[in-house]
Protein backbone atom coordinates (compact mmCIF):
# COMPACT_ATOMS: atom_id res chain seq x y z
CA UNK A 1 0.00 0.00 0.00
CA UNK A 2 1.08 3.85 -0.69
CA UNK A 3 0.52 6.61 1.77
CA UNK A 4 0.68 10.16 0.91
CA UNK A 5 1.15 11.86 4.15
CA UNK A 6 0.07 9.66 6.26
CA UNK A 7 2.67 9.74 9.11
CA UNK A 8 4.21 13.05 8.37
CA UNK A 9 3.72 15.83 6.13
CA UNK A 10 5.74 15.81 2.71
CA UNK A 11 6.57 12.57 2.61
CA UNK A 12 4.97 8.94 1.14
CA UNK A 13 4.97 5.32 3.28
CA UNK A 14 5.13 2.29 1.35
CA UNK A 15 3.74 -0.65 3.19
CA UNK A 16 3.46 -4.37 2.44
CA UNK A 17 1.12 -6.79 5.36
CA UNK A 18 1.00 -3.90 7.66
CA UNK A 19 5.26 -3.22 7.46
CA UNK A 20 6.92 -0.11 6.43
CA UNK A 21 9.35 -0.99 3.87
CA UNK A 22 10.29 2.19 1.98
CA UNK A 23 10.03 5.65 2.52
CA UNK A 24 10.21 8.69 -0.10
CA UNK A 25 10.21 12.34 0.82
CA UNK A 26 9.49 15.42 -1.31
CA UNK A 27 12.66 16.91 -2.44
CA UNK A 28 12.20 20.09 -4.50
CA UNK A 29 9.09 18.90 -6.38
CA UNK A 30 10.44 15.11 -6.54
CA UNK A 31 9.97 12.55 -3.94
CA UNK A 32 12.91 10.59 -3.72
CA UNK A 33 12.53 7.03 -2.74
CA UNK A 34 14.40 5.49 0.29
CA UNK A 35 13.96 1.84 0.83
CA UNK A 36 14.44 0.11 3.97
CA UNK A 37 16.37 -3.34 4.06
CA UNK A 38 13.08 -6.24 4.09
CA UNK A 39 12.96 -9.25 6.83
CA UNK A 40 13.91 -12.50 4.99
CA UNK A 41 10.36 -13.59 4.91
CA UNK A 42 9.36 -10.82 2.76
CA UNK A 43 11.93 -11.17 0.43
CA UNK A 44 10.74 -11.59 -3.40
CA UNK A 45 12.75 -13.21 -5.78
CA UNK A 46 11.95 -11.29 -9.16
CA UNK A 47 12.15 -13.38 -12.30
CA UNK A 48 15.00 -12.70 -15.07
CA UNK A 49 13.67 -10.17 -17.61
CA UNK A 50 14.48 -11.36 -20.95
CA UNK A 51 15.50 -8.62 -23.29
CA UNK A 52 14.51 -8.78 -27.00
CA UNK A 53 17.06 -6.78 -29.14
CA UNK A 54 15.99 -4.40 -31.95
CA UNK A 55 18.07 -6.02 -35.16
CA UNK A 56 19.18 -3.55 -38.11
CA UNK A 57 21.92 -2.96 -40.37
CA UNK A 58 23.96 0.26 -39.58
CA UNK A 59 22.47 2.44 -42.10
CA UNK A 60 19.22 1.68 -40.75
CA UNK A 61 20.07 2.22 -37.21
CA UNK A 62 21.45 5.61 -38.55
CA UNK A 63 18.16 6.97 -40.11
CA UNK A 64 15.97 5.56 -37.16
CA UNK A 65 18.98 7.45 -34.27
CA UNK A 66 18.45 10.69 -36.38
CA UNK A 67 21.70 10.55 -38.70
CA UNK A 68 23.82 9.45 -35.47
CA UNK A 69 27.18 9.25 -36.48
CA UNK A 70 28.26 5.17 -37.26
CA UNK A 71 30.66 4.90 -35.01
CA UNK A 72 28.56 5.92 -32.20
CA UNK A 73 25.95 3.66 -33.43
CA UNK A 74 28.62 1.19 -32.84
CA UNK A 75 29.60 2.03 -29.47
CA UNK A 76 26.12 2.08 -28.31
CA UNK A 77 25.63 -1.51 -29.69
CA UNK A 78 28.06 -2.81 -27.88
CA UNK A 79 27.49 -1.24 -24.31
CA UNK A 80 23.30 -1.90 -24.62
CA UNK A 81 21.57 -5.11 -25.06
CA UNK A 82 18.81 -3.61 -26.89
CA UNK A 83 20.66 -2.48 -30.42
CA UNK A 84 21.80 -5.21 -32.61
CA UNK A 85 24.16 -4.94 -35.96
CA UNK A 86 23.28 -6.95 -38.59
CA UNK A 87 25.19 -7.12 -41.45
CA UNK A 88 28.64 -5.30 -42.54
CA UNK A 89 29.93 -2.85 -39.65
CA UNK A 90 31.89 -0.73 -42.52
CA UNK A 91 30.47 2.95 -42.32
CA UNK A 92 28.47 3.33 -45.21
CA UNK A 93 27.27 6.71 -47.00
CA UNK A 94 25.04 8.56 -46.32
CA UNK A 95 23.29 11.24 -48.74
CA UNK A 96 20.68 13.29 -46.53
CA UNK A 97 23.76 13.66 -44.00
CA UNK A 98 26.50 14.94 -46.30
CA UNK A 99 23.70 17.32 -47.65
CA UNK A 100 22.54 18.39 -44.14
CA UNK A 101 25.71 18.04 -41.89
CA UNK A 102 28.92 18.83 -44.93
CA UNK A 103 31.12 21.79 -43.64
CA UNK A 104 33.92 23.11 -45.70
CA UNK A 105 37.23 23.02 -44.43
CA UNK A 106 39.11 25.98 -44.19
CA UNK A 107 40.78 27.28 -47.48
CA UNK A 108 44.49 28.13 -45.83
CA UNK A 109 46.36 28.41 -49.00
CA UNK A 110 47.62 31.91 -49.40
CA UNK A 111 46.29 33.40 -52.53
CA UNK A 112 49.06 34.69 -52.92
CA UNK A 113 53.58 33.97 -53.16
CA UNK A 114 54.76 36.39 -50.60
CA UNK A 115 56.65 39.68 -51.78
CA UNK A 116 60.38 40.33 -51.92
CA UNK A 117 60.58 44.16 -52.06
CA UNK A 118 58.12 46.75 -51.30
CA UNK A 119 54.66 47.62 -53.50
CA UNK A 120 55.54 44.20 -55.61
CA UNK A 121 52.31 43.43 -53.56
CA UNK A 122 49.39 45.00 -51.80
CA UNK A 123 46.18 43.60 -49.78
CA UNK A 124 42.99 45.84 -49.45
CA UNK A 125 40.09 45.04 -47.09
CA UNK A 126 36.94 47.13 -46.58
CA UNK A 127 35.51 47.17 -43.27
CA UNK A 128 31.59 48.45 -43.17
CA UNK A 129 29.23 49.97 -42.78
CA UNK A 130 29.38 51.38 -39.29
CA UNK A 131 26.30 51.58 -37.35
CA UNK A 132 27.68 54.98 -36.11
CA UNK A 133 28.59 57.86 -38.82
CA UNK A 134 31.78 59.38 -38.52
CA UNK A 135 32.13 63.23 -37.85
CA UNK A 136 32.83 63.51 -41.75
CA UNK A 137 30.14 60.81 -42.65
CA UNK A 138 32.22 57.75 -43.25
CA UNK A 139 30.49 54.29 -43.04
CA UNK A 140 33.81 52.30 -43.87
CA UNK A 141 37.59 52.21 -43.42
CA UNK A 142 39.73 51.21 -46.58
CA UNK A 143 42.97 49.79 -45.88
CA UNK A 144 45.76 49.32 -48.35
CA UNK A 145 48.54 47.05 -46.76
CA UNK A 146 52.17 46.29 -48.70
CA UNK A 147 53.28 42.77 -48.20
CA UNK A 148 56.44 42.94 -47.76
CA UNK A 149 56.74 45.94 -44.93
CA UNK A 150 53.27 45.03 -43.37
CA UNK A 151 53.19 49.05 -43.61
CA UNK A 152 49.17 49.71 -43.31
CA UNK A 153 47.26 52.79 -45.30
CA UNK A 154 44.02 53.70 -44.13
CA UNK A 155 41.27 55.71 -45.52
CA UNK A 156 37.60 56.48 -44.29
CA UNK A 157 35.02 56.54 -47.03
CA UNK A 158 31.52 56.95 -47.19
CA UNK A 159 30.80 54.91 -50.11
CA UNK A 160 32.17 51.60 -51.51
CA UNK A 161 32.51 53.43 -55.32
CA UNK A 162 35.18 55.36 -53.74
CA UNK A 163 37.42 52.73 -53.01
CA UNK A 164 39.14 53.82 -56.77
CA UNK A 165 39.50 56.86 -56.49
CA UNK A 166 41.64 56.22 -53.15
CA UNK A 167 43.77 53.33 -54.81
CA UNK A 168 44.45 55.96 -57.11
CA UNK A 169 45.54 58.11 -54.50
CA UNK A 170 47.39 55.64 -52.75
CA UNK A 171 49.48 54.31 -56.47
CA UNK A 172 50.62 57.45 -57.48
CA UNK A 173 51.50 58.27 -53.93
CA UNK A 174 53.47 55.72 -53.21
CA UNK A 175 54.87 54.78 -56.85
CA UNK A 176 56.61 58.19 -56.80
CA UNK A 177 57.86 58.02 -53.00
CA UNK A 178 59.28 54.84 -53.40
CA UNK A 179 60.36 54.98 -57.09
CA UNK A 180 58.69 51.60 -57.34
CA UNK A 181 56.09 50.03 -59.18
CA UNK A 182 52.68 48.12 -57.68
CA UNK A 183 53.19 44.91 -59.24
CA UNK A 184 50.30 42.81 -57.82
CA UNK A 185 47.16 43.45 -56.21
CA UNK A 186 45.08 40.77 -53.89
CA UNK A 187 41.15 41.40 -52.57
CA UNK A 188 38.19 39.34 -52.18
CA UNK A 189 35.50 39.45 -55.32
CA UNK A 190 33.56 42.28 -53.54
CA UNK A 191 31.81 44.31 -55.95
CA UNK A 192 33.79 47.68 -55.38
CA UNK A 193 37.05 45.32 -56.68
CA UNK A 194 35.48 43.84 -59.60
CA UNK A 195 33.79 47.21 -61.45
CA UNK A 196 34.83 47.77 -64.77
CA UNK A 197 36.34 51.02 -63.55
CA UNK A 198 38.59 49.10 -61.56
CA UNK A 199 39.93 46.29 -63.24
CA UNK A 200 40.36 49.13 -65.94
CA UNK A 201 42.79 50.85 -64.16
CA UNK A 202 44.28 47.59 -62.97
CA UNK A 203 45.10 46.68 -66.52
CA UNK A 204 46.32 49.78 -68.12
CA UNK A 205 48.45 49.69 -65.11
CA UNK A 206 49.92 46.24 -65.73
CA UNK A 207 48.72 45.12 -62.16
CA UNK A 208 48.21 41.51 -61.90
CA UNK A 209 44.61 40.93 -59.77
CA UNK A 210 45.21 37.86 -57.22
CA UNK A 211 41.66 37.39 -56.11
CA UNK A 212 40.86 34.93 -53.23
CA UNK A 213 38.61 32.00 -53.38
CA UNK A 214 34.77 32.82 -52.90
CA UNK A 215 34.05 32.83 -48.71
CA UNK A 216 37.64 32.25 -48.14
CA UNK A 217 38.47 35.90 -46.36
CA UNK A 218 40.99 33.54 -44.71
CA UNK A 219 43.02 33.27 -47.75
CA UNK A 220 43.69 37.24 -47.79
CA UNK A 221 44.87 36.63 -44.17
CA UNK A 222 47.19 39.46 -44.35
CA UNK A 223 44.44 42.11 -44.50
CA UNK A 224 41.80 39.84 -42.13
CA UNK A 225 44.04 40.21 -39.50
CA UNK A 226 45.15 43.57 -39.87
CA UNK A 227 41.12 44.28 -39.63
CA UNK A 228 41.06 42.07 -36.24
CA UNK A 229 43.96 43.86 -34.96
CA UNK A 230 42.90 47.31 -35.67
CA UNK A 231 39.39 47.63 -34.81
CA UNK A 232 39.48 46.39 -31.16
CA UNK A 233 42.85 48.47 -30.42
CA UNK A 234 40.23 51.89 -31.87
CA UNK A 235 37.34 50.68 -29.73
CA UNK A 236 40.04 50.58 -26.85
CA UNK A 237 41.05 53.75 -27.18
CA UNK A 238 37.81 54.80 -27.75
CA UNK A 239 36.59 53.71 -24.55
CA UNK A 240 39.97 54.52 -22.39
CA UNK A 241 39.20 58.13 -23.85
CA UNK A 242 35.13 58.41 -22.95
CA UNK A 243 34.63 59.71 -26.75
CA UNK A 244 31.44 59.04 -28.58
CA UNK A 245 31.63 56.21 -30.80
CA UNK A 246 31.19 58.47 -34.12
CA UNK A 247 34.90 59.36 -33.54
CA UNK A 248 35.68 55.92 -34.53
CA UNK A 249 37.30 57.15 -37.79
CA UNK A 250 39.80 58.92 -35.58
CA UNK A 251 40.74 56.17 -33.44
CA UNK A 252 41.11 54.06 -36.65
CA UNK A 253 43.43 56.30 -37.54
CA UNK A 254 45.57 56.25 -34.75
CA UNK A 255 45.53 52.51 -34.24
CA UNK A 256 46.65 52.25 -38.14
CA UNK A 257 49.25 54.75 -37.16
CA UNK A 258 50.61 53.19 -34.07
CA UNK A 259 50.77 50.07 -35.86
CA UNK A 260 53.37 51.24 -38.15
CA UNK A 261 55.80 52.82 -35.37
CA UNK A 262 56.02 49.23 -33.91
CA UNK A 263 57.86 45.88 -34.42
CA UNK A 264 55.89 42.83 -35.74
CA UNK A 265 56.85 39.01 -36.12
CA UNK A 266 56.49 39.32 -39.50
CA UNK A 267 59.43 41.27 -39.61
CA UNK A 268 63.36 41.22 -38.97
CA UNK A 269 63.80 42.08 -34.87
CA UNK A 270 62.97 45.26 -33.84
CA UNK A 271 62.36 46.43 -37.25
CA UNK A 272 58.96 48.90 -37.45
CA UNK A 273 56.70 48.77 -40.22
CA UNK A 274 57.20 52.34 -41.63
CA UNK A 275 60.94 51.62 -41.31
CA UNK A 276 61.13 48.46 -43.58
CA UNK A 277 58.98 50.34 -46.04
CA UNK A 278 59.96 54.13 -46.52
CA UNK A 279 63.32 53.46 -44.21
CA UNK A 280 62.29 56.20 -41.70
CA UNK A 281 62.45 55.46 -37.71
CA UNK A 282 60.16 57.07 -35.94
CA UNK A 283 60.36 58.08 -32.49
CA UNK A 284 58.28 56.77 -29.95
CA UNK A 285 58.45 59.50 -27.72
CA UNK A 286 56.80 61.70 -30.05
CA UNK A 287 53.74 59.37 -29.12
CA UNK A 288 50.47 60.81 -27.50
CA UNK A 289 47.62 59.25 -25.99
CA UNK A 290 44.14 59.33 -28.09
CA UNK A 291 41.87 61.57 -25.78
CA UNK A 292 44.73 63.40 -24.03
CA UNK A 293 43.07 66.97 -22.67
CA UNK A 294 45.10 69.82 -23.66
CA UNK A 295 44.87 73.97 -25.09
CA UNK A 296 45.41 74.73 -28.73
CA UNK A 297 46.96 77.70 -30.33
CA UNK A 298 44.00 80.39 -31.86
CA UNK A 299 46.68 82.01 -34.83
CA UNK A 300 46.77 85.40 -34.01
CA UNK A 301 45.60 86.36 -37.68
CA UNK A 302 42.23 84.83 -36.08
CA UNK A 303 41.70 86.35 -33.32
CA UNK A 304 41.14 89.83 -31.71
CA UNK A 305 43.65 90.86 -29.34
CA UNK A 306 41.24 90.36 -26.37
CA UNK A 307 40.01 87.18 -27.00
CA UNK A 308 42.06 84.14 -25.54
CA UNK A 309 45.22 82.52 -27.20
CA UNK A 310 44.73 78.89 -26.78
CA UNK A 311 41.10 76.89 -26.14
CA UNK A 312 40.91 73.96 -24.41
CA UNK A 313 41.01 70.96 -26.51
CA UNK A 314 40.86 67.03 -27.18
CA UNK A 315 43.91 64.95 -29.10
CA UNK A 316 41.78 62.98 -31.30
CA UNK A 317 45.15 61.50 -33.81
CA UNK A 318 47.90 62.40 -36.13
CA UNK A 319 47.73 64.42 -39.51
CA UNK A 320 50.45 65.14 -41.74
CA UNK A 321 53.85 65.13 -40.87
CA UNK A 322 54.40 66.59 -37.43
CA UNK A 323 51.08 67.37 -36.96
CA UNK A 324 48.05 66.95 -34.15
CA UNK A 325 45.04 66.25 -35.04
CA UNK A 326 42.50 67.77 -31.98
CA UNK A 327 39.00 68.74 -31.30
CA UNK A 328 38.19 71.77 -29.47
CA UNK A 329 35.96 70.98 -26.67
């Protein structure tokens, strides 16, 4: 016989000819059973269940496990007396699973031989669009990033058409600083590399196009990880510096900047990127923190001679050579 509280509350008596023999109590919406050792008279001696097994051949087994993978199949049969093999144990195939469950490993072949001098190759990546407008209304950064020097150009754009005209900018640039021709030039398929415009100037340039495979960003890995690198060391400085996030063009900028002034494994020792490329060492103690409070100079041409000389202002990056970049609070 069961009980429900009939000796105490929250808890169930199981009784056989009068005799307690097992006691379960209510433990967090469960009652969990505690039997109590019997007298040899009520002992029962249960008979032997005899278990039928379930025969089928492997492929079977794996439609009616839901596409559970054969060798599991096979490791279950032999630790439960209810699944039984029949037939070849050789993994057979299986269409509906390669269809549902196929993954594509990951395409780690560079596109690309690496460079032996500087411009023979460049990497671009477009990052975008920005949930937050920049002060200038960017939506993307544009990076342009030589192979051999790891040395990183950056531009902020609003629109993907404009990644031309800032190639464009970047070739002549460059070709005339370095006295050196772009010899090669890797991207993904993206639609802002593949216009007409673009593989225009690409040709009457003599540029050889080394496109990666379709969804294989990881073959460009040069520019991927100059992406990864950059945007969390902006947000960083973003947030060390309480600025608004639309100043994320500026900190882009200075993390692109900073990046060149330092060493990188990819290099010789202690050799910066902007060094290896243009041969220029910069010094590090030039350096200033992004967000750094401070008072810029008013010209004097632009101002009256009662109104102050400097207003307070913010260090948001680096311009042109030897020159701040700041906003005035």
């Amino acid at each position: 016989m069961v009980l429900f509280g009939g000796f105490k509350e929250n808890q169930v008596s199981i009784t056989t000819n009068g005799e307690e023999i097992a006691v379960a109590k209510l433990q967090r919406n469960s009652y969990i059973l505690s039997a109590k050792a019997r007298p040899p008279e009520l002992t029962v001696t249960a008979n032997t269940v005899q278990h039928n097994k379930i025969s089928g051949s492997l492929i079977e087994w794996h439609k009616w496990l839901g596409n559970l993978g054969f060798n599991d199949i096979k490791r279950l049969a032999s630790t439960t007396m209810d699944i039984e093999i029949k037939g070849l144990t050789t993994n057979p195939p299986c269409e509906h699973s390669q269809a549902g469950k196929q993954t594509r490993k990951p395409n780690t072949a560079p596109a690309t031989d690496r460079a032996s001098q500087p411009l023979e190759l460049i990497h671009s990546d477009l990052a975008g669009p920005m949930s937050t407008n920049s002060p200038g209304g960017a939506r993307y950064f544009l990076l342009f990033i030589d192979d051999f020097s790891r040395y990183t150009t950056v531009y902020t754009i609003k629109q993907k058409s404009e990644v031309i005209i800032h190639f464009q900018h970047f070739k002549a640039k460059w070709e005339n600083q370095l006295s050196l021709r772009i010899k090669r030039f890797c991207s993904d398929g993206g639609g802002k590399y593949s216009t007409k415009a673009f593989t225009k100037l690409l040709d009457d340039s003599g540029i050889v196009r080394e496109q990666t495979a379709p969804y294989s960003p990881e073959q460009n890995g040069v520019s991927a990880r100059a992406t990864r690198t950059i945007i969390p060391r902006a947000k960083a400085m973003i947030f060390a510096a309480e600025l608004s996030d639309e100043m994320w063009g500026e900190a882009v900028y200075t993390a692109v900047y900073l990046k060149n002034q330092i060493p990188t494994s990819a290099l010789e020792k202690d050799m910066t990127l902007l060094e290896v490329f243009t041969g220029e060492r910069r010094k590090l103690a030039d350096l200033i923190p992004l967000g750094v409070k401070g008072f810029n100079l008013v010209p004097k041409e632009l101002r009256t001679k009662w109104k102050p000389n400097s207003v307070p202002c913010t260090f948001t990056g680096y311009g042109g050579t030897n020159q701040y970049r700041v906003m005035v609070n």
